[in-house]
N, C-alpha and C. Protein backbone atom coordinates (compact mmCIF):
# COMPACT_ATOMS: atom_id res chain seq x y z
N UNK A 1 126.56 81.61 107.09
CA UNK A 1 125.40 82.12 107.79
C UNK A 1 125.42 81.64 109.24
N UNK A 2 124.70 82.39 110.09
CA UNK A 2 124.95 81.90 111.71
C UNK A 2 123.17 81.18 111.69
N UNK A 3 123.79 80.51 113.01
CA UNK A 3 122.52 79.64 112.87
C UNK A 3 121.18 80.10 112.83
N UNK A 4 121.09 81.55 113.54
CA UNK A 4 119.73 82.25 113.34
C UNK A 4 119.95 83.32 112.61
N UNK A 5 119.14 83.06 111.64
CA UNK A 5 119.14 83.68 110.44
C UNK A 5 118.01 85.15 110.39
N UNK A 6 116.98 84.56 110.72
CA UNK A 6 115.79 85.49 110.92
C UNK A 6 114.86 85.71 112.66
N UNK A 7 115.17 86.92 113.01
CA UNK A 7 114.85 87.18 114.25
C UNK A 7 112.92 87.57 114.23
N UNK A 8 112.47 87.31 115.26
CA UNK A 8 111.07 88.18 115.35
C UNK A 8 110.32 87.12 116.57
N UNK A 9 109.12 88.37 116.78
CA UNK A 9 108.25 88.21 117.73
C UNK A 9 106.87 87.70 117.70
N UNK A 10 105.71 87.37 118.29
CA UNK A 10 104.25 87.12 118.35
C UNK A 10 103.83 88.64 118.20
N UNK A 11 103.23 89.06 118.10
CA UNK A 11 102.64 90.48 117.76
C UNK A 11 101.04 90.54 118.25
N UNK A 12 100.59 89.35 117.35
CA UNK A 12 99.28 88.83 117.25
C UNK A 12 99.25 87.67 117.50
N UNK A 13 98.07 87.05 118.18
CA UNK A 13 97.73 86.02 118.25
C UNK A 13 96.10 85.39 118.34
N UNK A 14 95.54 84.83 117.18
CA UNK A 14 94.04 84.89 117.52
C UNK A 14 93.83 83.05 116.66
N UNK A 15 94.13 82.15 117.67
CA UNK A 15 94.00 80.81 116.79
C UNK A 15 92.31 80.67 116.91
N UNK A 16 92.31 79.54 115.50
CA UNK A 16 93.21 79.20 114.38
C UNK A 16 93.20 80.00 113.20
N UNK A 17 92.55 81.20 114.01
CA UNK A 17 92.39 82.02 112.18
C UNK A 17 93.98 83.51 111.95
N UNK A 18 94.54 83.59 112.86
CA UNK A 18 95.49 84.61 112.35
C UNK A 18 96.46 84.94 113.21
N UNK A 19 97.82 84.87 113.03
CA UNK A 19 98.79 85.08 113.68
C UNK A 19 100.04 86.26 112.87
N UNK A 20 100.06 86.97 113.62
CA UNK A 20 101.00 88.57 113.22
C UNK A 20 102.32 88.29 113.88
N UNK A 21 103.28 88.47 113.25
CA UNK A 21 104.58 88.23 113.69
C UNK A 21 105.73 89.38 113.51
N UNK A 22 106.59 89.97 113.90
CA UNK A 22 107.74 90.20 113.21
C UNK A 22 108.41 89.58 112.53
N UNK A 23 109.47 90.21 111.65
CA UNK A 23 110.23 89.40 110.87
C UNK A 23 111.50 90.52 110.58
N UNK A 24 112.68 90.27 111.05
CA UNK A 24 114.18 90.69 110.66
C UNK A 24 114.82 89.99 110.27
N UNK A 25 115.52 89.62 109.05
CA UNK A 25 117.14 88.89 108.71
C UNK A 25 118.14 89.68 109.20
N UNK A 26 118.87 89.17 109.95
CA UNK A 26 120.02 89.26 110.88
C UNK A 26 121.17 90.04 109.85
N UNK A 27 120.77 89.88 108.54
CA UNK A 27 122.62 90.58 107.67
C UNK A 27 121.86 91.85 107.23
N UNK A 28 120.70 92.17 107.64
CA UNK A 28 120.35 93.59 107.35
C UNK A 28 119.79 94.39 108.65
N UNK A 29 120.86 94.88 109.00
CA UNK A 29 121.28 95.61 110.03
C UNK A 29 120.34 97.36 109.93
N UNK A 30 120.10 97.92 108.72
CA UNK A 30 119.83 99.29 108.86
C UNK A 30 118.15 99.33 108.58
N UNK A 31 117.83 98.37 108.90
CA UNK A 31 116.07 98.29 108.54
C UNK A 31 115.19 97.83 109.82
N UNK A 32 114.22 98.41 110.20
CA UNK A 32 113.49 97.93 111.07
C UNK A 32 112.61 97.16 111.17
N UNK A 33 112.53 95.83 111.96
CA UNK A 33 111.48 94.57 111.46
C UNK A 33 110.57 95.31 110.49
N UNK A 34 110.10 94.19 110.19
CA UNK A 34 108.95 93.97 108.95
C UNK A 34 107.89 93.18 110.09
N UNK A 35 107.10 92.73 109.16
CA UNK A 35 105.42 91.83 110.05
C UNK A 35 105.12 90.70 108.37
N UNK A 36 104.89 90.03 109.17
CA UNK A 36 104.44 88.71 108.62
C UNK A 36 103.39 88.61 109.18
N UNK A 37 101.99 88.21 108.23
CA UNK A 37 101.03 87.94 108.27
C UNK A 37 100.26 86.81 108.15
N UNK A 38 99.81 85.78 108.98
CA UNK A 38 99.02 84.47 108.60
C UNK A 38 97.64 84.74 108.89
N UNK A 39 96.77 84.63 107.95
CA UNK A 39 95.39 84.38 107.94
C UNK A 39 94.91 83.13 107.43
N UNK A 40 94.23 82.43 108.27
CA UNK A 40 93.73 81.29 108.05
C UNK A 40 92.37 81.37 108.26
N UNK A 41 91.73 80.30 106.98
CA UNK A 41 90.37 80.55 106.76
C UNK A 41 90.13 78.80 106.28
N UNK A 42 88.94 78.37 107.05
CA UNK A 42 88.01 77.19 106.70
C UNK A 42 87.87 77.58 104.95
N UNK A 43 88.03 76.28 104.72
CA UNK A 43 87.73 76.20 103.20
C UNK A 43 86.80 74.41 102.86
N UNK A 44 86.73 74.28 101.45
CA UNK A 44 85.82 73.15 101.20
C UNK A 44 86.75 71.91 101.87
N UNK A 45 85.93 70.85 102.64
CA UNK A 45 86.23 69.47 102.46
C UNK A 45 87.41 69.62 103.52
N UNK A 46 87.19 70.34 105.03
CA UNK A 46 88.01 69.83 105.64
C UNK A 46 89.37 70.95 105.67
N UNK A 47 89.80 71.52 104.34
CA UNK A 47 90.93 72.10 104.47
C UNK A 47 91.16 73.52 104.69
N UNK A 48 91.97 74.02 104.81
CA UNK A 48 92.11 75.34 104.91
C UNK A 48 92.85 76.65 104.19
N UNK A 49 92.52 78.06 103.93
CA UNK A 49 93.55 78.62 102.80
C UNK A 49 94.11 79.46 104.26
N UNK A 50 95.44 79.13 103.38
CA UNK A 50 96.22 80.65 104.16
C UNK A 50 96.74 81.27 103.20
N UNK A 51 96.67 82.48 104.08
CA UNK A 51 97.34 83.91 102.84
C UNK A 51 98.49 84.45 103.82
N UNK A 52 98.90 84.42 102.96
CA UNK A 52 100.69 85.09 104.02
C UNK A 52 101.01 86.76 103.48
N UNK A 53 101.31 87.43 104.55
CA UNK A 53 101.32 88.63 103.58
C UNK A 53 102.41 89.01 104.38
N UNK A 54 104.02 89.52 103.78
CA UNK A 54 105.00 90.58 104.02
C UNK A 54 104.97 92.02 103.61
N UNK A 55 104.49 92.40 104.71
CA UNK A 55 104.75 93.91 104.67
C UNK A 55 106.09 94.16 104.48
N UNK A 56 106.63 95.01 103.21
CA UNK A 56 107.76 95.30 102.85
C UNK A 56 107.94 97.39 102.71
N UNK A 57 106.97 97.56 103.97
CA UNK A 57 106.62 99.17 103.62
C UNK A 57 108.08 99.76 104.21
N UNK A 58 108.85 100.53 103.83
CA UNK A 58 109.76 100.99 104.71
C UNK A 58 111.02 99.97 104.60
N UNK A 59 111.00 98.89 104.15
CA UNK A 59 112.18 98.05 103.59
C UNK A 59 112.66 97.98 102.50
N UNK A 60 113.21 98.40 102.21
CA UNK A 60 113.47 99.24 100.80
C UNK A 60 114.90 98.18 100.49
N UNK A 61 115.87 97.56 101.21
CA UNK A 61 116.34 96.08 101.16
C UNK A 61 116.23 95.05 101.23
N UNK A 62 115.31 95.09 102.53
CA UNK A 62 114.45 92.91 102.09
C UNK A 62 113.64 93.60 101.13
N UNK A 63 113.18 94.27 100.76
CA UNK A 63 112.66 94.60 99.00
C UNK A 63 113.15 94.06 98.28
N UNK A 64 114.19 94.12 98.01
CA UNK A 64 114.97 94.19 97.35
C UNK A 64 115.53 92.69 97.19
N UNK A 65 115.64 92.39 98.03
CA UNK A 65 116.34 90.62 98.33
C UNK A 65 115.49 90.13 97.93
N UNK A 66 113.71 89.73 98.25
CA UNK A 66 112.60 89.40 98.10
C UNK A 66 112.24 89.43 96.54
N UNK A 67 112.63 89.95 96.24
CA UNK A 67 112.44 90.43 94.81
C UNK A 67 113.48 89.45 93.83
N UNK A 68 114.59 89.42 94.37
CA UNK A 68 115.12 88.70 93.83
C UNK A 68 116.44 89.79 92.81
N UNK A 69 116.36 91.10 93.26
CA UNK A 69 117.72 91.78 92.73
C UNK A 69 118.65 91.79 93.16
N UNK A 70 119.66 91.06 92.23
CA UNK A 70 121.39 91.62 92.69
C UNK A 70 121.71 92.87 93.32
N UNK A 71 122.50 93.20 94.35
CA UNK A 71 122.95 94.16 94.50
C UNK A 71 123.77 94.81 93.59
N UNK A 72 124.51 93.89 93.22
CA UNK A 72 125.78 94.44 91.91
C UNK A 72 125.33 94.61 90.53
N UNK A 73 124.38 93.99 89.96
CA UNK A 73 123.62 94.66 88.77
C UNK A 73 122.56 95.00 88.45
N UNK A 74 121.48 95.16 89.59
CA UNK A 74 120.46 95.90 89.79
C UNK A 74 119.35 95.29 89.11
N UNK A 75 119.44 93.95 88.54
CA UNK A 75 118.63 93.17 87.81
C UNK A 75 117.48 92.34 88.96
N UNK A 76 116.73 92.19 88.50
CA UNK A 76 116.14 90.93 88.95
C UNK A 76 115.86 89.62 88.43
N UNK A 77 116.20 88.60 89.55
CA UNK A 77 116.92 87.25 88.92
C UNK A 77 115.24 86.45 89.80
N UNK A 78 115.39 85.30 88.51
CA UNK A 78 113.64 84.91 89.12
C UNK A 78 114.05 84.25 90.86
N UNK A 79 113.11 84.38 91.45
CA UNK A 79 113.02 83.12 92.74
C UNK A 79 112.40 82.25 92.43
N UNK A 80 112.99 81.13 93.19
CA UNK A 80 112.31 80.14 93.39
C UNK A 80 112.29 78.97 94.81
N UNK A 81 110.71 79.27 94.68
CA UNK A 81 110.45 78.38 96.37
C UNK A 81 109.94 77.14 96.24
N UNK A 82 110.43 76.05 96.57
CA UNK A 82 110.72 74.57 95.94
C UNK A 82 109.73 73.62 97.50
């Protein structure tokens, strides 16, 4: 892998409650960014929730990666984010 892996931009910017981003991986060449979503919201005792949301409309391969399917047997294999 090269050292930058995932390309993208500011889109949005409204601190501390929400920031809109692009989002491209560099080995998928035939897809047009995606958007990454941070919403941040006051919650009990100080802390805060965020909700992250990938728009995957029109990516029909980071779909696919995201998901967790092989290309070669069309399965989906679980993820896991550690």
């Amino acid at each position: 892998m090269p050292d930058v892996v995932v390309t993208g931009e500011v889109i949005e910017a409204d601190p501390p409650r929400r920031l809109v981003q692009t989002w491209a991986p560099v080995w998928i060449e035939d897809e047009e960014p995606g958007t990454i979503t941070w919403d941040i919201e006051p919650s009990a005792h100080g802390s805060v929730r965020l909700t992250l949301t990938h728009d995957l409309t029109g990516r029909p391969t980071t779909a696919e990666q995201v998901a967790g399917i092989k290309e070669r047997t069309g399965r989906a294999e679980p993820s896991v984010i550690t």
